[in-house]
C-alpha atoms as a PDB file:
ATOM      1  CA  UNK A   1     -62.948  14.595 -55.910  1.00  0.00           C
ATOM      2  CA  UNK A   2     -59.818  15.956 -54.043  1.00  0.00           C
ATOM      3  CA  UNK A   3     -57.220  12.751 -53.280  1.00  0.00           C
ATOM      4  CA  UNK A   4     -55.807  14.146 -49.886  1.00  0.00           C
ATOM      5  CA  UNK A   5     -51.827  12.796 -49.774  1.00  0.00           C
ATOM      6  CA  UNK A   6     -49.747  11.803 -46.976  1.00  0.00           C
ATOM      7  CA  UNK A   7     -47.604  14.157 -45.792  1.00  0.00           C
ATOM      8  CA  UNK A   8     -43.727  13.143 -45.691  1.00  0.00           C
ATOM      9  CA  UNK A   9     -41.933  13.993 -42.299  1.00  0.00           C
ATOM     10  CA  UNK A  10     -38.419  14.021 -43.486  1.00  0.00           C
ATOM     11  CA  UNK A  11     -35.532  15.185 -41.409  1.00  0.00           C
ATOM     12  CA  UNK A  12     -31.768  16.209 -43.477  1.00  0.00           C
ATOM     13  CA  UNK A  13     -28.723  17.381 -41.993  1.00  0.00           C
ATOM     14  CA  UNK A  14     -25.946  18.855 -43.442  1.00  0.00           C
ATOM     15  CA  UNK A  15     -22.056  17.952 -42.422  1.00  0.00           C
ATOM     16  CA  UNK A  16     -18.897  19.296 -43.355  1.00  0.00           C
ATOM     17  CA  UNK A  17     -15.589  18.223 -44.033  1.00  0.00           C
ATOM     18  CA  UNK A  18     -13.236  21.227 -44.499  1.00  0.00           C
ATOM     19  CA  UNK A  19      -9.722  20.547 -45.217  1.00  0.00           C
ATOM     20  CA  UNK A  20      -6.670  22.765 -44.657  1.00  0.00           C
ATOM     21  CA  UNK A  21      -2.591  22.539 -44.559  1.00  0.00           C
ATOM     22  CA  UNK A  22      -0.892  24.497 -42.567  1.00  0.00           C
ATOM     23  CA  UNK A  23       2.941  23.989 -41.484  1.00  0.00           C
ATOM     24  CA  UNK A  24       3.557  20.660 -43.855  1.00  0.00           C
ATOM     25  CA  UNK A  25       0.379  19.099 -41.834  1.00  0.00           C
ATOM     26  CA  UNK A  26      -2.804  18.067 -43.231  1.00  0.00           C
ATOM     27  CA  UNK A  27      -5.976  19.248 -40.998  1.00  0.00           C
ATOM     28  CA  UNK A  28      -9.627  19.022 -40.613  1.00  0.00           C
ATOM     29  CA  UNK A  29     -11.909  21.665 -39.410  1.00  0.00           C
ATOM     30  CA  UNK A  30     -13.837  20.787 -35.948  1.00  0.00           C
ATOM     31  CA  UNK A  31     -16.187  21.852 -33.589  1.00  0.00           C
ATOM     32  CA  UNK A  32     -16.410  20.928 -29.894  1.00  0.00           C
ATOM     33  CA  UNK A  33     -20.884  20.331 -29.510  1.00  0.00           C
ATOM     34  CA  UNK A  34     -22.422  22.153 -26.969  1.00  0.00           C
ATOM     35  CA  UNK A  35     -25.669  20.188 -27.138  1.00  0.00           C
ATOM     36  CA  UNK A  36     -26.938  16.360 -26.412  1.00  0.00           C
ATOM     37  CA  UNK A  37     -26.634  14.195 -27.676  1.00  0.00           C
ATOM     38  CA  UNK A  38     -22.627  13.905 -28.114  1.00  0.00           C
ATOM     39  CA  UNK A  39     -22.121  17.569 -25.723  1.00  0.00           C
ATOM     40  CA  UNK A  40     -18.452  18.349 -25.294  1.00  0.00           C
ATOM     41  CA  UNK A  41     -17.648  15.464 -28.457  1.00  0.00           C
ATOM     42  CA  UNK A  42     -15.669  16.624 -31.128  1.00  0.00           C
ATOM     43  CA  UNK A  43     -17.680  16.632 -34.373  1.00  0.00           C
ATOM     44  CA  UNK A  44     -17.744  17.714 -38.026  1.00  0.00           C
ATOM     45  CA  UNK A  45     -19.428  20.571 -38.521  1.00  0.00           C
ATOM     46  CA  UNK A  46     -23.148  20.094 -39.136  1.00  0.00           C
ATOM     47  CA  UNK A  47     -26.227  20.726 -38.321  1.00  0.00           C
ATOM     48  CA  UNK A  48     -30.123  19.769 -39.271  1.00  0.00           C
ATOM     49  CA  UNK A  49     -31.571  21.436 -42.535  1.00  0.00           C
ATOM     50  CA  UNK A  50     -34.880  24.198 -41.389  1.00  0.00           C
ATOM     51  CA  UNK A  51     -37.839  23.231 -43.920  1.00  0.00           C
ATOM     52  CA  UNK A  52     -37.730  26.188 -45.564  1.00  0.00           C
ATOM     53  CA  UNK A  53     -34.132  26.145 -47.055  1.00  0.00           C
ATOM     54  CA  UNK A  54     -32.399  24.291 -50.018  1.00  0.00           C
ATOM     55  CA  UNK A  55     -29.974  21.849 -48.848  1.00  0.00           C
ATOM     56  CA  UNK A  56     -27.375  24.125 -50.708  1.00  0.00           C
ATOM     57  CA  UNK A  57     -28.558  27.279 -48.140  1.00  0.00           C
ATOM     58  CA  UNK A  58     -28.410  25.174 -45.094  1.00  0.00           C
ATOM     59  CA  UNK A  59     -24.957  24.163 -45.955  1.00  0.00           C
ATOM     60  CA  UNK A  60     -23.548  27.469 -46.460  1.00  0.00           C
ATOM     61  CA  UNK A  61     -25.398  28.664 -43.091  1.00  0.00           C
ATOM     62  CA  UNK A  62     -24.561  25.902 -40.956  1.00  0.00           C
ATOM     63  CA  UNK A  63     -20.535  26.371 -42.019  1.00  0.00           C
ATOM     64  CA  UNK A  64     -21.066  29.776 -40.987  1.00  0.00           C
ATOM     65  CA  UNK A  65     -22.909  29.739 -38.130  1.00  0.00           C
ATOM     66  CA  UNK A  66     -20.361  26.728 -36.602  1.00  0.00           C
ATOM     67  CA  UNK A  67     -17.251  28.246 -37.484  1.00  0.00           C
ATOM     68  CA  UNK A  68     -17.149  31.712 -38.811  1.00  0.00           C
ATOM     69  CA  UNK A  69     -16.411  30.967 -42.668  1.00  0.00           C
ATOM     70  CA  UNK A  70     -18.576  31.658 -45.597  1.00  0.00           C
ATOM     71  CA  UNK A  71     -18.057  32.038 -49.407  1.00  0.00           C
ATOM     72  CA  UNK A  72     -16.655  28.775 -49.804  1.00  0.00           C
ATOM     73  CA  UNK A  73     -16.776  26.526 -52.452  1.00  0.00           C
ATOM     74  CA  UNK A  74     -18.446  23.199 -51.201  1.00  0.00           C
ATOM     75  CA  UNK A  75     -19.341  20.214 -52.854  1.00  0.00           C
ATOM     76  CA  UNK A  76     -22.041  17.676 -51.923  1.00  0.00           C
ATOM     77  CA  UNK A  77     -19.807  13.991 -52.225  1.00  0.00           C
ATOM     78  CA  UNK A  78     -22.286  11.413 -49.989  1.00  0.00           C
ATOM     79  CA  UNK A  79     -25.259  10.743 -48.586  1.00  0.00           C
ATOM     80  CA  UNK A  80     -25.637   9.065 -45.143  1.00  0.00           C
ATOM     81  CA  UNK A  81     -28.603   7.266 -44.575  1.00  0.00           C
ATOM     82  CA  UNK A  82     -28.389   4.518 -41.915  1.00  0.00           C
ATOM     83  CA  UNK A  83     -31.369   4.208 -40.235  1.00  0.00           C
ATOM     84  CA  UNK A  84     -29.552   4.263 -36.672  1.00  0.00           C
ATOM     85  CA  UNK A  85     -27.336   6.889 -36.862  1.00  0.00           C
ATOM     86  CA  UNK A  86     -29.145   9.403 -34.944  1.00  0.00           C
ATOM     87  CA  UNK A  87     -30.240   8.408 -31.686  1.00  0.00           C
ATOM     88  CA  UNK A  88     -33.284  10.623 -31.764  1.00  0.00           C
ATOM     89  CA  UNK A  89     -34.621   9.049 -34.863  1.00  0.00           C
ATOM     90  CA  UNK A  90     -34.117   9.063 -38.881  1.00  0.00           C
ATOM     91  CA  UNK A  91     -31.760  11.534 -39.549  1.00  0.00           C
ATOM     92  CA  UNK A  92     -30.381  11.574 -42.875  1.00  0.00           C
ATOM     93  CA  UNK A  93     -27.177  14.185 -43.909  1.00  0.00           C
ATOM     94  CA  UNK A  94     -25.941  15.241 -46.703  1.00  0.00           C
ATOM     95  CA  UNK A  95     -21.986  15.569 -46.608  1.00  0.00           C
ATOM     96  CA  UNK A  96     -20.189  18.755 -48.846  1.00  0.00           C
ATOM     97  CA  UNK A  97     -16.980  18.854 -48.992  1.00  0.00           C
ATOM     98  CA  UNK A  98     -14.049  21.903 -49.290  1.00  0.00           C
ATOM     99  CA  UNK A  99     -10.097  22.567 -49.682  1.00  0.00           C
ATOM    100  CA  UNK A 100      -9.072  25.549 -48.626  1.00  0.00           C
ATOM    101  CA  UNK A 101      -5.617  27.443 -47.523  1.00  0.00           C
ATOM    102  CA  UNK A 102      -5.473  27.717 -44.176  1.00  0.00           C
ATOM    103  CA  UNK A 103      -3.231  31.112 -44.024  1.00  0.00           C
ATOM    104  CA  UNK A 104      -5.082  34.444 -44.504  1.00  0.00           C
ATOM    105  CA  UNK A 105      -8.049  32.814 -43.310  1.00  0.00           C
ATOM    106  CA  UNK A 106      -9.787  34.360 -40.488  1.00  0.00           C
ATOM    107  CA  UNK A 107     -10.107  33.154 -36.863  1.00  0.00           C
ATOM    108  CA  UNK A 108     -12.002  30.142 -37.160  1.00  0.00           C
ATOM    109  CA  UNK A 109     -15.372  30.859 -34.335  1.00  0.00           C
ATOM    110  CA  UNK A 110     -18.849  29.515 -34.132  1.00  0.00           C
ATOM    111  CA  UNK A 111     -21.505  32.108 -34.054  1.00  0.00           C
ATOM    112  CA  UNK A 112     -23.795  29.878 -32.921  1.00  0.00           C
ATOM    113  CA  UNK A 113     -24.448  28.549 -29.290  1.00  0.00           C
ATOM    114  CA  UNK A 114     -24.713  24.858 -30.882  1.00  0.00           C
ATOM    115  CA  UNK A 115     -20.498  24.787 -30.816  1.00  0.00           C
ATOM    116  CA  UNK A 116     -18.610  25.570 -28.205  1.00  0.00           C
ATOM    117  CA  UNK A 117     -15.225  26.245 -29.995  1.00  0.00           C
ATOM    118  CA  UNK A 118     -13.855  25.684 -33.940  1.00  0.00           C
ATOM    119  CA  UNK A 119     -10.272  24.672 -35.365  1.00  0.00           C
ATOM    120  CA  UNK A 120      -8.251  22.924 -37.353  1.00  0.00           C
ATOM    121  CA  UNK A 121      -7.280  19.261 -35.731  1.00  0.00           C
ATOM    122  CA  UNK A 122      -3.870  17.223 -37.643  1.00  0.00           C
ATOM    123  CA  UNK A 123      -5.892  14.290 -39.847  1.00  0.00           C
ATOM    124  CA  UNK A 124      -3.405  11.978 -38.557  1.00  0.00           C
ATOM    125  CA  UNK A 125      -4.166  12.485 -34.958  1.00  0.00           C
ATOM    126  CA  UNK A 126      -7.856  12.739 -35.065  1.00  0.00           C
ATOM    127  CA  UNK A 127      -9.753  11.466 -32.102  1.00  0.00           C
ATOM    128  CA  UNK A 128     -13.641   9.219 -32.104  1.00  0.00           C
ATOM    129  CA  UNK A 129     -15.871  12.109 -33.023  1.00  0.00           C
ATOM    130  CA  UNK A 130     -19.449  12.325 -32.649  1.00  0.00           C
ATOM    131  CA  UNK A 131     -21.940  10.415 -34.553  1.00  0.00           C
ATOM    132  CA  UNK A 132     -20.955   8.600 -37.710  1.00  0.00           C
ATOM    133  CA  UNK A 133     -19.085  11.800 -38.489  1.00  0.00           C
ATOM    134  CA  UNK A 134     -15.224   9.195 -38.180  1.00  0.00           C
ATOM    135  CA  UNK A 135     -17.012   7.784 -41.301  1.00  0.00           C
ATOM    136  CA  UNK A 136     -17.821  10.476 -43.162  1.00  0.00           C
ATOM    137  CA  UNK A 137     -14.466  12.276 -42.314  1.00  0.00           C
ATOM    138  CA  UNK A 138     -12.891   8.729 -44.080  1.00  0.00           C
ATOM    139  CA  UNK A 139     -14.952   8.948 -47.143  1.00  0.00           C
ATOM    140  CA  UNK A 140     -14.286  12.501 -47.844  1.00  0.00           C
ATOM    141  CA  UNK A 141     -10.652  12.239 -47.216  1.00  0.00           C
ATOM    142  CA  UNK A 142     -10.447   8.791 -49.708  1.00  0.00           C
ATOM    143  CA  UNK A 143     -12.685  11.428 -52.225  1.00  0.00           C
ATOM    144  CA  UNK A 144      -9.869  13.834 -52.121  1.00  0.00           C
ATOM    145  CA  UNK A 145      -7.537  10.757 -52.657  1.00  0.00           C
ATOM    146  CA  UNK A 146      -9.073   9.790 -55.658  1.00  0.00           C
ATOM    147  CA  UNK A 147      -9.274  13.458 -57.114  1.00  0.00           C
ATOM    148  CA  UNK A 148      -5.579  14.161 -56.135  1.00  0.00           C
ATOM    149  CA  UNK A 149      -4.742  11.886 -59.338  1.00  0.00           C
ATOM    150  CA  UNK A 150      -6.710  13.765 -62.201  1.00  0.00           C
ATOM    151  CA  UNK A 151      -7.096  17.239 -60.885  1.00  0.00           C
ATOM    152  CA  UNK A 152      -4.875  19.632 -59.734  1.00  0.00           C
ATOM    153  CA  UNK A 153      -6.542  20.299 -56.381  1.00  0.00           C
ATOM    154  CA  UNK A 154      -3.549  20.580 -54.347  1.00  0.00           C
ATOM    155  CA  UNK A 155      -2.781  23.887 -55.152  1.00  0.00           C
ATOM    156  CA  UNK A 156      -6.222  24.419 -53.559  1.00  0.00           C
ATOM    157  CA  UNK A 157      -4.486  24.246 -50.182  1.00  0.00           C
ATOM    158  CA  UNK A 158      -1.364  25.586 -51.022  1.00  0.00           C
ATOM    159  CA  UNK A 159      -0.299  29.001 -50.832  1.00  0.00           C
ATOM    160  CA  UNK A 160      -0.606  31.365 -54.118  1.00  0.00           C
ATOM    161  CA  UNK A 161       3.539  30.684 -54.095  1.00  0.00           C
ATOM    162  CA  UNK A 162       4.874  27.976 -52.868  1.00  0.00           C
ATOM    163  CA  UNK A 163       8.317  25.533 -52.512  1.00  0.00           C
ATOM    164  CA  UNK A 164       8.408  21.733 -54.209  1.00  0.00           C
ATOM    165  CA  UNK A 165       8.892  20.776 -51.076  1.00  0.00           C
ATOM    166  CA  UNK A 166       5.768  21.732 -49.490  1.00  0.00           C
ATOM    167  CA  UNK A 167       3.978  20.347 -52.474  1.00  0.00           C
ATOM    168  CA  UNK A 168       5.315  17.196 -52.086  1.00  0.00           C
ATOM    169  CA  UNK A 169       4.372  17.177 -48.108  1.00  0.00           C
ATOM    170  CA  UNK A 170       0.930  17.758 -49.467  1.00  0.00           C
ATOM    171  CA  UNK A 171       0.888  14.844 -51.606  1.00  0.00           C
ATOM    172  CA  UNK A 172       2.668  12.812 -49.057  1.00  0.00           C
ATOM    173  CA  UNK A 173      -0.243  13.717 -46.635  1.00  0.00           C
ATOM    174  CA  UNK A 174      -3.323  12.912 -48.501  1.00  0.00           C
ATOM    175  CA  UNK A 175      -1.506  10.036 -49.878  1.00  0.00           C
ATOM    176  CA  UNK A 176      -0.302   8.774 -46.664  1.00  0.00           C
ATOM    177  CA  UNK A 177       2.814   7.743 -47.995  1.00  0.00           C
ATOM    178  CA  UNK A 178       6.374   9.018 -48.989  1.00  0.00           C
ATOM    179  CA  UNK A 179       7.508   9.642 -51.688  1.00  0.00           C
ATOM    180  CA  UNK A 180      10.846   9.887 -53.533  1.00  0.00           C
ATOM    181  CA  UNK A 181      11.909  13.415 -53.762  1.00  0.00           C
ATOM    182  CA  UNK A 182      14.180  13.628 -57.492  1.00  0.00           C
ATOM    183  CA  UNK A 183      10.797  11.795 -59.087  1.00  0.00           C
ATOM    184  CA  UNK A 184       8.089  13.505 -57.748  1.00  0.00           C
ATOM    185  CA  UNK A 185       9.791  16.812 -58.448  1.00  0.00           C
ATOM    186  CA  UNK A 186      10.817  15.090 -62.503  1.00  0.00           C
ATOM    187  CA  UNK A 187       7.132  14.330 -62.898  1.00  0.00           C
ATOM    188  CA  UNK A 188       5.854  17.571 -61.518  1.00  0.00           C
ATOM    189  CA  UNK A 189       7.655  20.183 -63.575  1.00  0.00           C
ATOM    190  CA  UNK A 190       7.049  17.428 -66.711  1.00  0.00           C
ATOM    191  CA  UNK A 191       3.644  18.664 -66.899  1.00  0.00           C
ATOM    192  CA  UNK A 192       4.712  22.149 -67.728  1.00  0.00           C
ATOM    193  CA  UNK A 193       1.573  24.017 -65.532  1.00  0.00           C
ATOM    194  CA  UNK A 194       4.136  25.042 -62.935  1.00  0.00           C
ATOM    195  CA  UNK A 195       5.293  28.525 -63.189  1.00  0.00           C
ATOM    196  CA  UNK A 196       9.119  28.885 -61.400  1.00  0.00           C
ATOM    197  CA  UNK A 197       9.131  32.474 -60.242  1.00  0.00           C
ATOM    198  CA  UNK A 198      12.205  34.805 -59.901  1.00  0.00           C
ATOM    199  CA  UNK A 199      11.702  34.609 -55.887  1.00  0.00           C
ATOM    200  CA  UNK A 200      12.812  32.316 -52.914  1.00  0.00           C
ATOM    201  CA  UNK A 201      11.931  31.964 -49.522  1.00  0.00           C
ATOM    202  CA  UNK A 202      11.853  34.243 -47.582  1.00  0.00           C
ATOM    203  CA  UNK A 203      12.478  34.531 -43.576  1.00  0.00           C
ATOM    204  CA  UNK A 204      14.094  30.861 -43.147  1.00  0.00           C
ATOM    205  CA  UNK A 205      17.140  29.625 -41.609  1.00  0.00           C
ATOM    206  CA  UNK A 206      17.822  27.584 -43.924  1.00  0.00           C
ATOM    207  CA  UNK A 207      18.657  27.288 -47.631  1.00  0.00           C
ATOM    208  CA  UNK A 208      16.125  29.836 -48.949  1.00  0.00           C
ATOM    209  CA  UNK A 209      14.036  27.438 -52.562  1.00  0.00           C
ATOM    210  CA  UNK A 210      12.455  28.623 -55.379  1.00  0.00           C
ATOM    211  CA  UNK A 211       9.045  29.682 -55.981  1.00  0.00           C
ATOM    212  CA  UNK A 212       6.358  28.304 -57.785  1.00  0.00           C
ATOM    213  CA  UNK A 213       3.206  29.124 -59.280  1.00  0.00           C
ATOM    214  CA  UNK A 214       0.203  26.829 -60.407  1.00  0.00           C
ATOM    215  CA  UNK A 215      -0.351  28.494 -63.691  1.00  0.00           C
ATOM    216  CA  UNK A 216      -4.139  27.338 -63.980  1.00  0.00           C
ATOM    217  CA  UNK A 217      -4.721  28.902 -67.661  1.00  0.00           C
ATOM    218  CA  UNK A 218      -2.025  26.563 -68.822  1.00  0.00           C
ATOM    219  CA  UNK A 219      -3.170  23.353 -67.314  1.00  0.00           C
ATOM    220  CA  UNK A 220      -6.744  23.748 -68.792  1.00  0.00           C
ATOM    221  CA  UNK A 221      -5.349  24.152 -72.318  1.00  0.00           C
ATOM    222  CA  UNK A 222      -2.577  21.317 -72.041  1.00  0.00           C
ATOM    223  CA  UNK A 223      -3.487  19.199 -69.065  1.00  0.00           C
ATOM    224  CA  UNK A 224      -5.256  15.543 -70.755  1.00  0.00           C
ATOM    225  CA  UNK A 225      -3.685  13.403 -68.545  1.00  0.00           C
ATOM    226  CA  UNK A 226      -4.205  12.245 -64.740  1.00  0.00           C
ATOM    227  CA  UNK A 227      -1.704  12.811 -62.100  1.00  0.00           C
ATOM    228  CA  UNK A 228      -0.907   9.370 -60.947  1.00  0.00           C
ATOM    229  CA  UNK A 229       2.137   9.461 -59.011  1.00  0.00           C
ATOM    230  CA  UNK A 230       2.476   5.561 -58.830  1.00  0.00           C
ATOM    231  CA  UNK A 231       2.755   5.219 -62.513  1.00  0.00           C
END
């Protein structure tokens, strides 16, 4: 005889925290909802997962559809499931995760009538947003924390070539902190995967710096320490 099972109701969503730097600043990618509840809040991008889809799918279509990009390289990092944190019942999201340079990037534009607008908001300015999405912005940006001292992701955000400078303002804005300028550049080039170019600036008024290069082949074959800048 045939058991007959229950069948399990289950709703997922999917948010996303997408970070960027652009002009020494660290930013987050938002959308402006155009749909209750929370219309007209700022919000992470996200959206709720169709029953037919892989969690995986739905991510990469509900980036796209929200803001315009695709072909990134997300990773899940949390699960949110508190029972009250969708006011029209259980809602449970999975949160992904992505660094990514801001420049050469296209316009940022939802293709979706769910968002009114995208774009990239300052992290140190950023508003209530809708939701829980505050506290999933704060866990992904302490995940990026924690990864910033054993792997090299900051030259996820950087551009291909780049100034010391500007990677210190990097590590200066995830850490939240300053840092002192003759060590962080000593401990840097220590680790021999930085690659000074023959190049400077170009276009400033000021004292034109050198170029760098993350030189990724040499940091997998020598790299077997962390990057802990307080040590």
């Amino acid at each position: 005889m045939e058991v007959k099972l229950p069948t399990f109701n289950s709703v997922f969503s999917i948010d996303c925290v997408i970070f960027g730097f652009e002009a020494g600043e660290l930013k987050i990618l938002l959308i402006e909802r155009n749909e209750e509840p929370f219309k007209d809040w700022l919000a992470l991008p996200g959206y709720i997962v169709e029953q037919d889809e892989s969690i995986d799918d739905a991510a990469e279509r509900i980036l796209y559809e929200l803001t315009g990009l695709r072909d990134l390289h997300m990773q899940q990092f949390h699960t949110f499931g508190e029972v009250n944190r969708h006011p029209q019942g259980r809602v449970i999201t999975v949160a992904y995760y992505a660094l990514i340079r801001i420049n050469g990037q296209k316009e940022v534009k939802p293709v979706t009538q769910y968002a009114k607008s995208a774009f990239w908001h300052p992290v140190n300015e950023l508003p209530k947003l809708a939701f829980d999405h505050s506290e999933i912005f704060e866990t992904g940006f302490n995940k990026i924390r924690r990864r910033l001292n054993y792997q090299p992701i900051a030259f996820e955000l950087l551009p291909e070539k780049f100034t010391l400078t500007q990677l210190q303002s990097l590590y200066e804005a995830v850490l939240n902190k300053k840092l002192d300028k003759r060590n962080f550049r000593k401990k840097m080039l220590s680790y021999g995967f930085l690659k000074e170019l023959d190049e400077k600036q170009k276009g400033v008024s000021y004292r034109a710096a050198k170029l760098y290069k993350f030189d990724r082949r040499k940091y997998t074959k020598i790299f077997q320490n962390d990057l802990n800048l307080d040590k």
